[in-house]
PDB file of N, CA and C in Angstrom:
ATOM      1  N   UNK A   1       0.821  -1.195   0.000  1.00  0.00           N
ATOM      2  CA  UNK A   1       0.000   0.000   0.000  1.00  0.00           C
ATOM      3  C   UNK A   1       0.867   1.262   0.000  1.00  0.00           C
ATOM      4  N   UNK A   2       2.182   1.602   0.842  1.00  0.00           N
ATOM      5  CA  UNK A   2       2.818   1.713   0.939  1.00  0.00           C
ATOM      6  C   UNK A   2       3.723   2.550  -0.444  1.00  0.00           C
ATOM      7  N   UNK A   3       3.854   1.526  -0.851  1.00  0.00           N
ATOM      8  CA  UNK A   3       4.597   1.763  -1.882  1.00  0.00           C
ATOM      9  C   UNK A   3       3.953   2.127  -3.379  1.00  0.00           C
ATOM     10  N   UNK A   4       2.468   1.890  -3.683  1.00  0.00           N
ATOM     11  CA  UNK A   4       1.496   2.149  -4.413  1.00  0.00           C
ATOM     12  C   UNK A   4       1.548   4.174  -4.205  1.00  0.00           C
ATOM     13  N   UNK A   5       1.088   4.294  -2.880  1.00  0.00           N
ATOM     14  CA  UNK A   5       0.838   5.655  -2.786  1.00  0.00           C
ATOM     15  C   UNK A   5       1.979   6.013  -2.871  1.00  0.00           C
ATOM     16  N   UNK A   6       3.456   5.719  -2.710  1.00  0.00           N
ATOM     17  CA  UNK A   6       4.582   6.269  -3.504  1.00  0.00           C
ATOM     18  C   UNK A   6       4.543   6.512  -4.370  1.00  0.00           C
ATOM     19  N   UNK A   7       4.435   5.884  -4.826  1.00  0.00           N
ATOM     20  CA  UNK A   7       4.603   5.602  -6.531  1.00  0.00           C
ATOM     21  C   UNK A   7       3.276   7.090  -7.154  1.00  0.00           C
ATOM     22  N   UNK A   8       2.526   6.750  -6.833  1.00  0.00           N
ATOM     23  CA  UNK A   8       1.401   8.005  -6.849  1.00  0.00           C
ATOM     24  C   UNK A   8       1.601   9.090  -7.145  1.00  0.00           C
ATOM     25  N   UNK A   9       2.390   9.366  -5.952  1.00  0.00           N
ATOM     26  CA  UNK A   9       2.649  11.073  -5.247  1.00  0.00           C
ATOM     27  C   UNK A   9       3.875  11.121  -6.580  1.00  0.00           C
ATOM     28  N   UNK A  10       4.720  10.283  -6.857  1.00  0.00           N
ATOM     29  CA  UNK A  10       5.874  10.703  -7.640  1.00  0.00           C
ATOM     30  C   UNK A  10       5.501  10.899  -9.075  1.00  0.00           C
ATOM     31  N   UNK A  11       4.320  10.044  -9.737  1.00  0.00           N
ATOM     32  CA  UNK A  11       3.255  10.470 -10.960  1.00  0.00           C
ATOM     33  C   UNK A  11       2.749  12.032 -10.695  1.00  0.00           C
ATOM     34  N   UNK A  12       2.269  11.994  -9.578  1.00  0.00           N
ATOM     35  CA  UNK A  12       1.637  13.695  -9.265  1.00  0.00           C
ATOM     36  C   UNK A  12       2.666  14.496  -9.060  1.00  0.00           C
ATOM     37  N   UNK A  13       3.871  14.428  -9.107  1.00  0.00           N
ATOM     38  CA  UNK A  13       4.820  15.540  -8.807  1.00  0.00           C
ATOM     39  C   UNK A  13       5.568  15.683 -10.378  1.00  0.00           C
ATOM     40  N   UNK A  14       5.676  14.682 -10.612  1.00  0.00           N
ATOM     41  CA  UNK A  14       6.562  14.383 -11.960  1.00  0.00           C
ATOM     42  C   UNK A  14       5.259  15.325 -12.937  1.00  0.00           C
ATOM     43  N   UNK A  15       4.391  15.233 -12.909  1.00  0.00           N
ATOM     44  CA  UNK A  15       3.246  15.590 -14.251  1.00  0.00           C
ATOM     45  C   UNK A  15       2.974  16.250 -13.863  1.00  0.00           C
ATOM     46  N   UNK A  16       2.608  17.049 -12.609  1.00  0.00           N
ATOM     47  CA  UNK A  16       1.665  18.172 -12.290  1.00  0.00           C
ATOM     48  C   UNK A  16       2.270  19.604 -12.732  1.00  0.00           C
ATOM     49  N   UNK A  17       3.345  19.831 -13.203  1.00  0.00           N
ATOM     50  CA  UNK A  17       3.603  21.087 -14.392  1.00  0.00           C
ATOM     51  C   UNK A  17       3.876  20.740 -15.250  1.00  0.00           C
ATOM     52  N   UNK A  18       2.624  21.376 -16.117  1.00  0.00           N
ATOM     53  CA  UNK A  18       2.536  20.891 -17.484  1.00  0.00           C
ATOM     54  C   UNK A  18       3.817  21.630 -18.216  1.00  0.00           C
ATOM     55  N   UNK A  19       4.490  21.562 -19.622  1.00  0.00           N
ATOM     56  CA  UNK A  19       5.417  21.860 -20.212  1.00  0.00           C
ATOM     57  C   UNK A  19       5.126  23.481 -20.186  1.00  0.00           C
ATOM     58  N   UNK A  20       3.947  23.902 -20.191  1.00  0.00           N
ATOM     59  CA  UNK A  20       3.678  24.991 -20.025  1.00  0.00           C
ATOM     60  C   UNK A  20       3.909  26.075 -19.063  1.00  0.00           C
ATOM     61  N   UNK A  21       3.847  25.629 -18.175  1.00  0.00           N
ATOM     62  CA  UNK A  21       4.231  25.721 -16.811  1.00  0.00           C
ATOM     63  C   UNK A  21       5.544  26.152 -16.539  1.00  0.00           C
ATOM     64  N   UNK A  22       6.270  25.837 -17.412  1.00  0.00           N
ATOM     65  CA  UNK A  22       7.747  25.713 -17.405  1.00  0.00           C
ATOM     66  C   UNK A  22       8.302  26.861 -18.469  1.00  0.00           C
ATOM     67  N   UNK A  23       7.364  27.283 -19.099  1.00  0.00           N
ATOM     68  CA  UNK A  23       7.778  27.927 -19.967  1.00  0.00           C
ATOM     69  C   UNK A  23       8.233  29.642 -19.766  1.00  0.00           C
ATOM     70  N   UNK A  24       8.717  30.069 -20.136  1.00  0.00           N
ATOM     71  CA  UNK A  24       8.902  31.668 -19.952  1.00  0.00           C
ATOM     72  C   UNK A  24       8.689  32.409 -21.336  1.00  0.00           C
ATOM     73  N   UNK A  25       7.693  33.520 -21.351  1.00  0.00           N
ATOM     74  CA  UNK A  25       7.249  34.089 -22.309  1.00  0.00           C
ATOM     75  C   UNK A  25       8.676  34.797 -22.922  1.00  0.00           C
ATOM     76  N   UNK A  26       8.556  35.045 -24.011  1.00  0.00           N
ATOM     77  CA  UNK A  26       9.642  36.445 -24.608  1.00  0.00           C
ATOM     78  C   UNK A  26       9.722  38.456 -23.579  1.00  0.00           C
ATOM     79  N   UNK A  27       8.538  38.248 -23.893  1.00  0.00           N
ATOM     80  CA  UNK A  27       7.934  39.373 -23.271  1.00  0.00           C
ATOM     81  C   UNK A  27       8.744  39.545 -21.274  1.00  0.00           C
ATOM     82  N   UNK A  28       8.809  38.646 -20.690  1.00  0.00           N
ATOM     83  CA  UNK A  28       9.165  38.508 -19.305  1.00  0.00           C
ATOM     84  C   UNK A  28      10.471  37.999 -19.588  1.00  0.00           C
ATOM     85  N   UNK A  29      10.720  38.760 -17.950  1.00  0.00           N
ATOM     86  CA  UNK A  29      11.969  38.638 -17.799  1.00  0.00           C
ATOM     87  C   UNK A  29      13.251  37.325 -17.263  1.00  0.00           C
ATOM     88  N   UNK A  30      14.455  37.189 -17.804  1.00  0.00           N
ATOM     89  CA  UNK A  30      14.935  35.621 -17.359  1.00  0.00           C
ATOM     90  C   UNK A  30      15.021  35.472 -16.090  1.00  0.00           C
ATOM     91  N   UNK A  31      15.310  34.404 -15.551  1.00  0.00           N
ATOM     92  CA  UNK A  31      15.356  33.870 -13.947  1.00  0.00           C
ATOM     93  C   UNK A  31      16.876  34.571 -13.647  1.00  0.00           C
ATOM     94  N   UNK A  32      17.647  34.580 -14.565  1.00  0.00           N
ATOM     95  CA  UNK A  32      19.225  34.768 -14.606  1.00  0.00           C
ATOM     96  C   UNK A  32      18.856  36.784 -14.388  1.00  0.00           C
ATOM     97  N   UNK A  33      18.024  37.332 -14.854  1.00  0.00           N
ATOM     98  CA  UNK A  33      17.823  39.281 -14.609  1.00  0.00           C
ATOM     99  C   UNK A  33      17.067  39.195 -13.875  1.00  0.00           C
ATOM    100  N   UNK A  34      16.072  37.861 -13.513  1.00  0.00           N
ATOM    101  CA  UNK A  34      15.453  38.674 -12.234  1.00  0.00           C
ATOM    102  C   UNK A  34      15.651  38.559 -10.550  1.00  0.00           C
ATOM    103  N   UNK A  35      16.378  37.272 -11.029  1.00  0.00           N
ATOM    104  CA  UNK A  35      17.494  36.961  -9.310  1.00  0.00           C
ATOM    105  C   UNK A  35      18.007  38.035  -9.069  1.00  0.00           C
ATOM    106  N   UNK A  36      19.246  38.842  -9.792  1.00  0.00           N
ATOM    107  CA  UNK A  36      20.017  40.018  -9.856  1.00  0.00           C
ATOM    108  C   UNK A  36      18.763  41.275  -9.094  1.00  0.00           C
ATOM    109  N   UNK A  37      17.923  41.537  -9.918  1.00  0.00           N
ATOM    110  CA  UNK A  37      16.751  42.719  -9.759  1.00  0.00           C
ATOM    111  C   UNK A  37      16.197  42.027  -8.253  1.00  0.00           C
ATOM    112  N   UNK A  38      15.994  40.968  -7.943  1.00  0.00           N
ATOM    113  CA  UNK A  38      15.031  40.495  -6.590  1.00  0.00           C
ATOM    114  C   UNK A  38      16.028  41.047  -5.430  1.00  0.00           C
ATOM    115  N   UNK A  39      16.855  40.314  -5.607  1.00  0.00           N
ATOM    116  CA  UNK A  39      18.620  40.186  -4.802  1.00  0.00           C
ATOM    117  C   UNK A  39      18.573  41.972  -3.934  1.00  0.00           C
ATOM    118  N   UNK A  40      18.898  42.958  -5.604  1.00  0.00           N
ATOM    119  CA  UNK A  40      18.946  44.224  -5.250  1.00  0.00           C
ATOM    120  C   UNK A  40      17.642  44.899  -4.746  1.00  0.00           C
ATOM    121  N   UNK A  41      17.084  45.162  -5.133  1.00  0.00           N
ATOM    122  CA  UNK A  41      15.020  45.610  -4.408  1.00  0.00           C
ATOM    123  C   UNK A  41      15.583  44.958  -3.087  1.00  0.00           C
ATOM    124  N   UNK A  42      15.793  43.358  -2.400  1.00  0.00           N
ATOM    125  CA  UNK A  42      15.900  43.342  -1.165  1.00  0.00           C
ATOM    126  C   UNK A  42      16.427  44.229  -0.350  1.00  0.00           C
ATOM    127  N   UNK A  43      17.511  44.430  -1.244  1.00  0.00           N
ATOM    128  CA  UNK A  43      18.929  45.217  -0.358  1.00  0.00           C
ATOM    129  C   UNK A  43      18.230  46.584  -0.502  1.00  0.00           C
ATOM    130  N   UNK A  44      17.980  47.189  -1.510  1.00  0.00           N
ATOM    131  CA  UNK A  44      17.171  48.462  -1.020  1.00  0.00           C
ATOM    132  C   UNK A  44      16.241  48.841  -0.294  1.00  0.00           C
ATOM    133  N   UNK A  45      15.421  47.707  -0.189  1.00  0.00           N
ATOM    134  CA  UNK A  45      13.631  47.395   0.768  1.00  0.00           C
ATOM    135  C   UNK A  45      14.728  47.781   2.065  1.00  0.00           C
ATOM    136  N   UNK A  46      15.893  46.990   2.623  1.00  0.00           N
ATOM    137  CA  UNK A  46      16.696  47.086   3.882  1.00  0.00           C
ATOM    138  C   UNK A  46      17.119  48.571   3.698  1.00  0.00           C
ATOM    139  N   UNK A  47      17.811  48.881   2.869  1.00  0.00           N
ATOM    140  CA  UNK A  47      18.131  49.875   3.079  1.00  0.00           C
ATOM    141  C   UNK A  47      17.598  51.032   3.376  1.00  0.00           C
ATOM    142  N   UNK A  48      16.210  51.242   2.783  1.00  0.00           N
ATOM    143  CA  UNK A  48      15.354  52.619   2.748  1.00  0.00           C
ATOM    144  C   UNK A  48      14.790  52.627   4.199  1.00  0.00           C
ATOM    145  N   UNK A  49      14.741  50.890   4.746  1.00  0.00           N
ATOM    146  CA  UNK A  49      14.229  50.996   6.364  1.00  0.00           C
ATOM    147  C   UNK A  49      15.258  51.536   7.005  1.00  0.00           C
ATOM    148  N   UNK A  50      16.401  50.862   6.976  1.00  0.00           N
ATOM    149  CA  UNK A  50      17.061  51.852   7.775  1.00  0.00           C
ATOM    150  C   UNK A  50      17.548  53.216   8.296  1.00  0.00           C
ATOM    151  N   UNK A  51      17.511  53.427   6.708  1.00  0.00           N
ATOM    152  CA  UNK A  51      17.393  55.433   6.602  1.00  0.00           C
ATOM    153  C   UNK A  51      16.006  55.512   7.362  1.00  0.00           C
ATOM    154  N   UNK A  52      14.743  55.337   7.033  1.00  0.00           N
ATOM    155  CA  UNK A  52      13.670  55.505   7.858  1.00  0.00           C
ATOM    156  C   UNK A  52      13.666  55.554   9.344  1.00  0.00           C
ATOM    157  N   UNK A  53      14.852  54.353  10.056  1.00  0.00           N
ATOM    158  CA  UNK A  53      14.482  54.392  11.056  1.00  0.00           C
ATOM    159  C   UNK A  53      15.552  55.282  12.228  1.00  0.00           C
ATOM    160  N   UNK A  54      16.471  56.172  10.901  1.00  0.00           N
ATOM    161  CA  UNK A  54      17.582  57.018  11.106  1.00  0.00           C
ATOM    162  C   UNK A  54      16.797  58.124  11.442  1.00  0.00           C
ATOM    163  N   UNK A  55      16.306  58.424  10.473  1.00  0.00           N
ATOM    164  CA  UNK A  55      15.753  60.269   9.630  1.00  0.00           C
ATOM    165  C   UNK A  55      14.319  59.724   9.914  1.00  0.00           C
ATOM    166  N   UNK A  56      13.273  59.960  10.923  1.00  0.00           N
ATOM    167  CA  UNK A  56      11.848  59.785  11.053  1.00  0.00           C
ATOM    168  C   UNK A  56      11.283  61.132  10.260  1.00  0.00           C
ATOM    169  N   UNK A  57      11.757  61.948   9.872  1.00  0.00           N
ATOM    170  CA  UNK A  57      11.419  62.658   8.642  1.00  0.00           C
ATOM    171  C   UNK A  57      11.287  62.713   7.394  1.00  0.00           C
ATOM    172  N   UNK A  58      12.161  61.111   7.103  1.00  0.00           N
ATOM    173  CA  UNK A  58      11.973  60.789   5.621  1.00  0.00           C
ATOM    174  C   UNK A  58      10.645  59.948   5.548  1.00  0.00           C
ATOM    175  N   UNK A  59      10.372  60.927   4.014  1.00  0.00           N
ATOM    176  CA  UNK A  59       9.198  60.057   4.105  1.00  0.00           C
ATOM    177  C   UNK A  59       9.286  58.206   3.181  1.00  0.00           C
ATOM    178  N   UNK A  60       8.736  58.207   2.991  1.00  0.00           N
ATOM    179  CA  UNK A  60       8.745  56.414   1.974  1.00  0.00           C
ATOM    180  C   UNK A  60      10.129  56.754   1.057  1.00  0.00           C
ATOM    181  N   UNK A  61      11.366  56.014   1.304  1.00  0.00           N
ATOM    182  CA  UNK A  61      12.086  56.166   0.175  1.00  0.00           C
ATOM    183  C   UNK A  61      12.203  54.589  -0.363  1.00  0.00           C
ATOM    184  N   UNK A  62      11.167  53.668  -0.230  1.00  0.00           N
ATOM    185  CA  UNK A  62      11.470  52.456  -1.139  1.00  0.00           C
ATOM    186  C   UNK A  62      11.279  52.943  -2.649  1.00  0.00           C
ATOM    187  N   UNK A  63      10.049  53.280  -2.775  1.00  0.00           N
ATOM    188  CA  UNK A  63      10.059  54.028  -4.182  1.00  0.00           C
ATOM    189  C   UNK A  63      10.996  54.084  -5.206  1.00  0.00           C
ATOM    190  N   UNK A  64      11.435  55.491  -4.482  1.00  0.00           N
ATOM    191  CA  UNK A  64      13.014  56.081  -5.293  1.00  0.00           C
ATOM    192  C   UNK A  64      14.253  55.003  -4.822  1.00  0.00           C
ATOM    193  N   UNK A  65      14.023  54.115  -4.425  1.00  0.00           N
ATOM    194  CA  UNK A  65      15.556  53.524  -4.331  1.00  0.00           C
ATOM    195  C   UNK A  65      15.028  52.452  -5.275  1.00  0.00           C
ATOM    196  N   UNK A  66      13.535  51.966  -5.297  1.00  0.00           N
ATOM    197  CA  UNK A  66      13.384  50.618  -6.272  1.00  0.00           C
ATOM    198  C   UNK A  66      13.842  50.860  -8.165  1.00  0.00           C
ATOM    199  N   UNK A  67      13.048  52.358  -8.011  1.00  0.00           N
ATOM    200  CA  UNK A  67      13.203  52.866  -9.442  1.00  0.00           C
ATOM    201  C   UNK A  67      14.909  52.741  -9.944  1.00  0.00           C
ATOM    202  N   UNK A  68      15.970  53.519  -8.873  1.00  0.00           N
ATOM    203  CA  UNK A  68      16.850  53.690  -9.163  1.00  0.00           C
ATOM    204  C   UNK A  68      17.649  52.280  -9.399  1.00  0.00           C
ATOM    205  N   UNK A  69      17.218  51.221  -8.642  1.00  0.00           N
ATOM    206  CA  UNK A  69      17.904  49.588  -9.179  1.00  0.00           C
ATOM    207  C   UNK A  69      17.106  49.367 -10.475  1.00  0.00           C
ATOM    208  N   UNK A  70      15.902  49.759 -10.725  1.00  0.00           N
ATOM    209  CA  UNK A  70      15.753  49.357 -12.404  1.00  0.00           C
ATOM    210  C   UNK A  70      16.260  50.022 -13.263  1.00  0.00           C
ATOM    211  N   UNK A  71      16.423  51.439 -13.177  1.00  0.00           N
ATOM    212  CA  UNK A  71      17.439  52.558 -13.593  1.00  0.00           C
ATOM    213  C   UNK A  71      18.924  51.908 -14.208  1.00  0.00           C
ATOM    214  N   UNK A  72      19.344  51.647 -13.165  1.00  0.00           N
ATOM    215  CA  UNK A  72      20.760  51.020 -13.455  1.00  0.00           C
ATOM    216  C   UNK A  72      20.827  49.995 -14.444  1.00  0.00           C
ATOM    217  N   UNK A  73      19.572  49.276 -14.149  1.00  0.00           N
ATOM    218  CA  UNK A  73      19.267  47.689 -14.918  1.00  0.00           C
ATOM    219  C   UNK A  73      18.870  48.143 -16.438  1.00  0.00           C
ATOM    220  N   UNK A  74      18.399  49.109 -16.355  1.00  0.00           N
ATOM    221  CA  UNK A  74      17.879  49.813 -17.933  1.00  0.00           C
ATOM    222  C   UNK A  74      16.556  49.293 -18.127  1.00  0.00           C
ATOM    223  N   UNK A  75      15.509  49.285 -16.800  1.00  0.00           N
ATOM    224  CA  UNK A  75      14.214  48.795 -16.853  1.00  0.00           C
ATOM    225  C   UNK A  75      13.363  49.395 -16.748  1.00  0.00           C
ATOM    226  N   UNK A  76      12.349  49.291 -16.857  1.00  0.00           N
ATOM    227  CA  UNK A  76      11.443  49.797 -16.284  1.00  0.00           C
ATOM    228  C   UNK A  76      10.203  49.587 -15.610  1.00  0.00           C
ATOM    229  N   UNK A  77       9.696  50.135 -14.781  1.00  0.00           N
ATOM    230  CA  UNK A  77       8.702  49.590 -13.812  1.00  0.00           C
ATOM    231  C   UNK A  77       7.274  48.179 -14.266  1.00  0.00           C
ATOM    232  N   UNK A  78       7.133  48.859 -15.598  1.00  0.00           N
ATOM    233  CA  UNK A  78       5.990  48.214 -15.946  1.00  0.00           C
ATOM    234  C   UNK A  78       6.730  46.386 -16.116  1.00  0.00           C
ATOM    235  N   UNK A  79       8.003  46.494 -16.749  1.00  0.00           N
ATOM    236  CA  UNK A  79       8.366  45.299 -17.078  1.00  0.00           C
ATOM    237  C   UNK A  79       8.833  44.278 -16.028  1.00  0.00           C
ATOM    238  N   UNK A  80       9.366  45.197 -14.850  1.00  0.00           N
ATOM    239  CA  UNK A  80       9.785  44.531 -14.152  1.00  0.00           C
ATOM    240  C   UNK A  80       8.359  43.828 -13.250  1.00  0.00           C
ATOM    241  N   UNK A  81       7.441  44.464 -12.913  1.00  0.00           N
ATOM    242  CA  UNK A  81       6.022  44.021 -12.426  1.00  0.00           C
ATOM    243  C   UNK A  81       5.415  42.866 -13.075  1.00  0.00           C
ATOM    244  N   UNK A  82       5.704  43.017 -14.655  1.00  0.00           N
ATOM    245  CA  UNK A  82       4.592  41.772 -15.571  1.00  0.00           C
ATOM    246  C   UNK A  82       5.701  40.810 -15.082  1.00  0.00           C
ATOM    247  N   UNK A  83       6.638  40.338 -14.900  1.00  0.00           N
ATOM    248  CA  UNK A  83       7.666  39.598 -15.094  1.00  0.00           C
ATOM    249  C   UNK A  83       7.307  38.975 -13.571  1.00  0.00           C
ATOM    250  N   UNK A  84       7.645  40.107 -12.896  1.00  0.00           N
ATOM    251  CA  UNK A  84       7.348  39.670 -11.179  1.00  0.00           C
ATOM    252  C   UNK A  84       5.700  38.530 -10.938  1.00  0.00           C
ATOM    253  N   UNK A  85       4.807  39.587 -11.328  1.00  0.00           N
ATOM    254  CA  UNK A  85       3.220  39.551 -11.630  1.00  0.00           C
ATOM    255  C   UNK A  85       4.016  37.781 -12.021  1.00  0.00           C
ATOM    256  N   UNK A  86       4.404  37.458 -13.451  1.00  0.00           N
ATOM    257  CA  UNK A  86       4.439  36.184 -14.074  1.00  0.00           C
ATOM    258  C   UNK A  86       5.086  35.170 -13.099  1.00  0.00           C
ATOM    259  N   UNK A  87       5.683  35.274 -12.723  1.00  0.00           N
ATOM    260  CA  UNK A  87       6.643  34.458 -11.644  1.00  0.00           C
ATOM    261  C   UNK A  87       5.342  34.019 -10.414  1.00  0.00           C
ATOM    262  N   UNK A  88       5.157  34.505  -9.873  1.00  0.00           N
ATOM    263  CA  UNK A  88       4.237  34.906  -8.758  1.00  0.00           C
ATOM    264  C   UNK A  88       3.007  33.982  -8.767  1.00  0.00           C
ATOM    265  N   UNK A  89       2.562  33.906 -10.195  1.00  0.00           N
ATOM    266  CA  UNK A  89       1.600  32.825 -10.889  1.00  0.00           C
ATOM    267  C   UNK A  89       1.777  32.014 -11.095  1.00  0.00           C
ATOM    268  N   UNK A  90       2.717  31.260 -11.031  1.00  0.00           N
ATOM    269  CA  UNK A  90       3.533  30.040 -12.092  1.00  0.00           C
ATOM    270  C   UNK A  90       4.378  29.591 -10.846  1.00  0.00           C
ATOM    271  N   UNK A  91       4.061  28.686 -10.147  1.00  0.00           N
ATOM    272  CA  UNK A  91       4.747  28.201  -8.810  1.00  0.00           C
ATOM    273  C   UNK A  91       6.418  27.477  -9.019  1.00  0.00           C
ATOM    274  N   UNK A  92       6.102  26.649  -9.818  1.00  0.00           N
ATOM    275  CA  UNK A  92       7.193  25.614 -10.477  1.00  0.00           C
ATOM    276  C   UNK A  92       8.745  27.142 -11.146  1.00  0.00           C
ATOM    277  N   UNK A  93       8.164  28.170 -11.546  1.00  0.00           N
ATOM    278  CA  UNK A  93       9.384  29.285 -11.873  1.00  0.00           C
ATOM    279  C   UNK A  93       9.523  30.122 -10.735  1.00  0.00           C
ATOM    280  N   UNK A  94       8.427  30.209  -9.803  1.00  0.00           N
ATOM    281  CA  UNK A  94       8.463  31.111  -8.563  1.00  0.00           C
ATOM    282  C   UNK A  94       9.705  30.483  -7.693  1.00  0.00           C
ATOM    283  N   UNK A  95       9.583  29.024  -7.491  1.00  0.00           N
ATOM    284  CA  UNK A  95      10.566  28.319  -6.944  1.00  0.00           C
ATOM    285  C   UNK A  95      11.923  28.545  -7.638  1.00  0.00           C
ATOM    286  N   UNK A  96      11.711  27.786  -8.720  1.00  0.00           N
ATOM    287  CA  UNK A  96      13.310  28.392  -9.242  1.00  0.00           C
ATOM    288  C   UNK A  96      13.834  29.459  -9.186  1.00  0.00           C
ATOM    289  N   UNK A  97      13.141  30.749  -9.364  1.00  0.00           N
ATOM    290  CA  UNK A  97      13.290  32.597  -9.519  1.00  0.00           C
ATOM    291  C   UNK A  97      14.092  32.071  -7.071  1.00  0.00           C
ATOM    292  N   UNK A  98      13.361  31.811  -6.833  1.00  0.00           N
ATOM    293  CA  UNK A  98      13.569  31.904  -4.852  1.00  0.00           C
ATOM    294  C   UNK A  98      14.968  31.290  -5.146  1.00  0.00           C
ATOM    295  N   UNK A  99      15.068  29.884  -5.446  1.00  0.00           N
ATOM    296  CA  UNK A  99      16.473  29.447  -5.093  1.00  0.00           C
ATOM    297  C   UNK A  99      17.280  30.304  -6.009  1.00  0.00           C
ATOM    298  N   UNK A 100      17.221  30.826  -6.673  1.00  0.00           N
ATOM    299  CA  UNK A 100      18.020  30.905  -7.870  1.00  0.00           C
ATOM    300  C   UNK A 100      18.398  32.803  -6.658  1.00  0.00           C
ATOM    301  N   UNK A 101      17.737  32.808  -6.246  1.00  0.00           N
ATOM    302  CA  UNK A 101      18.195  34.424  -5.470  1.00  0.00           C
ATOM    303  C   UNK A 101      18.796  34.267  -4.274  1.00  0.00           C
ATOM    304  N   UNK A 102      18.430  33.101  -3.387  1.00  0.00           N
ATOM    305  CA  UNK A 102      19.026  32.847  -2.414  1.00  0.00           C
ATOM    306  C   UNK A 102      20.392  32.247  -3.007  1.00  0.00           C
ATOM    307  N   UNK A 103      20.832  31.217  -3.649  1.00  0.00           N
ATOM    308  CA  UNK A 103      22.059  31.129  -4.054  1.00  0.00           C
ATOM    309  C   UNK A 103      22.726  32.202  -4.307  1.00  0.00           C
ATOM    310  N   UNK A 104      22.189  33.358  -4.815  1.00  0.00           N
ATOM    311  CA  UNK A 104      23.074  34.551  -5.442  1.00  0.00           C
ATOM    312  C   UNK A 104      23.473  34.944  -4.336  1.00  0.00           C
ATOM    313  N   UNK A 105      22.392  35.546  -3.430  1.00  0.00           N
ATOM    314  CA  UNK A 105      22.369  36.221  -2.258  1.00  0.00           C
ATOM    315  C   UNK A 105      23.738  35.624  -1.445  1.00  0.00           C
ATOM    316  N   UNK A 106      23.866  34.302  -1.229  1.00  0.00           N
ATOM    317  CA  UNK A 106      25.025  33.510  -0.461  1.00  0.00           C
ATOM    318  C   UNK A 106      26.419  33.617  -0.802  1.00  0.00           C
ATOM    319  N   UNK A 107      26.292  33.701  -2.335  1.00  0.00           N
ATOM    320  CA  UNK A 107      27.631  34.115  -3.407  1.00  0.00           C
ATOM    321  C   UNK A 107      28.088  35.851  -2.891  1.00  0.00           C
ATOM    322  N   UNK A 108      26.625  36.641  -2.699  1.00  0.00           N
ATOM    323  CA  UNK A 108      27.426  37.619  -2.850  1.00  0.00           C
ATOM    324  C   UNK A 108      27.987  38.117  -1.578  1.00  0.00           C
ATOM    325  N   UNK A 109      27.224  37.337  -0.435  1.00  0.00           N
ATOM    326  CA  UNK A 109      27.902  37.845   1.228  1.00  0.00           C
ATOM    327  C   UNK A 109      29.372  36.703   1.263  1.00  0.00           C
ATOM    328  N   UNK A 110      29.415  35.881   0.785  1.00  0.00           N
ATOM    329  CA  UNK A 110      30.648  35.229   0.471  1.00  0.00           C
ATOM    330  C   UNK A 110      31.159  36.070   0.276  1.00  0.00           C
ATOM    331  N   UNK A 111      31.309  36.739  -1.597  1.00  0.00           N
ATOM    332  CA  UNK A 111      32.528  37.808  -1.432  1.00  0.00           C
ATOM    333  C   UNK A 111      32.644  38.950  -0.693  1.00  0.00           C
ATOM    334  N   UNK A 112      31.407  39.633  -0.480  1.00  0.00           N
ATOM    335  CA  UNK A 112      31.662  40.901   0.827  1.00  0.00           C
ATOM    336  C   UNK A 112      32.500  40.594   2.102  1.00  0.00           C
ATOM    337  N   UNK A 113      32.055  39.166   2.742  1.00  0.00           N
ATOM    338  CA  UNK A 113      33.245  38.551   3.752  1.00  0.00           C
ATOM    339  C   UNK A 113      34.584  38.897   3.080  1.00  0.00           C
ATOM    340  N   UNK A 114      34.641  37.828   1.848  1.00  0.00           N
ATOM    341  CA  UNK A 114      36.125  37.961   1.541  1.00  0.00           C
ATOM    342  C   UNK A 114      37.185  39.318   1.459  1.00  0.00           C
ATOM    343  N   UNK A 115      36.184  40.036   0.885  1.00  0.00           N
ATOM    344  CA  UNK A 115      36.688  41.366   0.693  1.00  0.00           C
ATOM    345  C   UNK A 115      37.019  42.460   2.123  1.00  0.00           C
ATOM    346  N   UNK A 116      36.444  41.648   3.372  1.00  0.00           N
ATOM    347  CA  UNK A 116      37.138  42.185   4.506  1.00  0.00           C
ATOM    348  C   UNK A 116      38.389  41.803   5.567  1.00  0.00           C
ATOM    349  N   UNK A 117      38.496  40.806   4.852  1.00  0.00           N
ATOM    350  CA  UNK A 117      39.611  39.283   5.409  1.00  0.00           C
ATOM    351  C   UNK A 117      40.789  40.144   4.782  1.00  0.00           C
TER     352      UNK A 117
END
């Protein structure tokens, strides 16, 4: 019985995203630009709190610090949202887009360590 409902669950995991599922439009953005873009927005989301909780006179600077990481990226808001928006929907790329940022994320406090050693 046992081993029946194994066997099961591994049919339902193996098939339950369809090829479709898997797919990434032209239009949206790769897992490889949007790890980079997730990665940075974090570090700014941190950063604008902390100025906030410096300067209680500033008002919201996630805004202007999010714009300015798509800025750099040569993006722009609308694209980076449908892309996000797409990810967000699509569980099987949402997962990959997460690990694929946390690995970065680990790479890049790796070298910030190194670079104080």
């Amino acid at each position: 019985m046992k081993t029946a409902l194994a066997g099961i669950s591994c049919l339902v995991l193996c098939f339950g995203c369809t090829p479709e599922d898997k797919k990434i439009p032209p239009d949206i953005l790769s897992i490889d630009t949007m790890k980079v873009l997730v990665w940075e927005m974090t570090l700014a989301g941190e950063y604008a709190a902390h100025q906030e909780e410096e300067d209680t006179t500033i008002k919201s600077l996630n805004t202007t610090y999010f714009n300015e990481v798509l800025s750099v990226h040569h993006l722009d808001k609308n694209s980076f949202t449908k892309s996000f928006n797409f990810y967000q929907t699509h569980p099987f790329l949402n997962k990959k887009l997460l690990d694929s940022v946390s690995s970065y994320a680990g790479r890049q406090r790796t070298l910030l360590y190194k670079k104080k050693e």
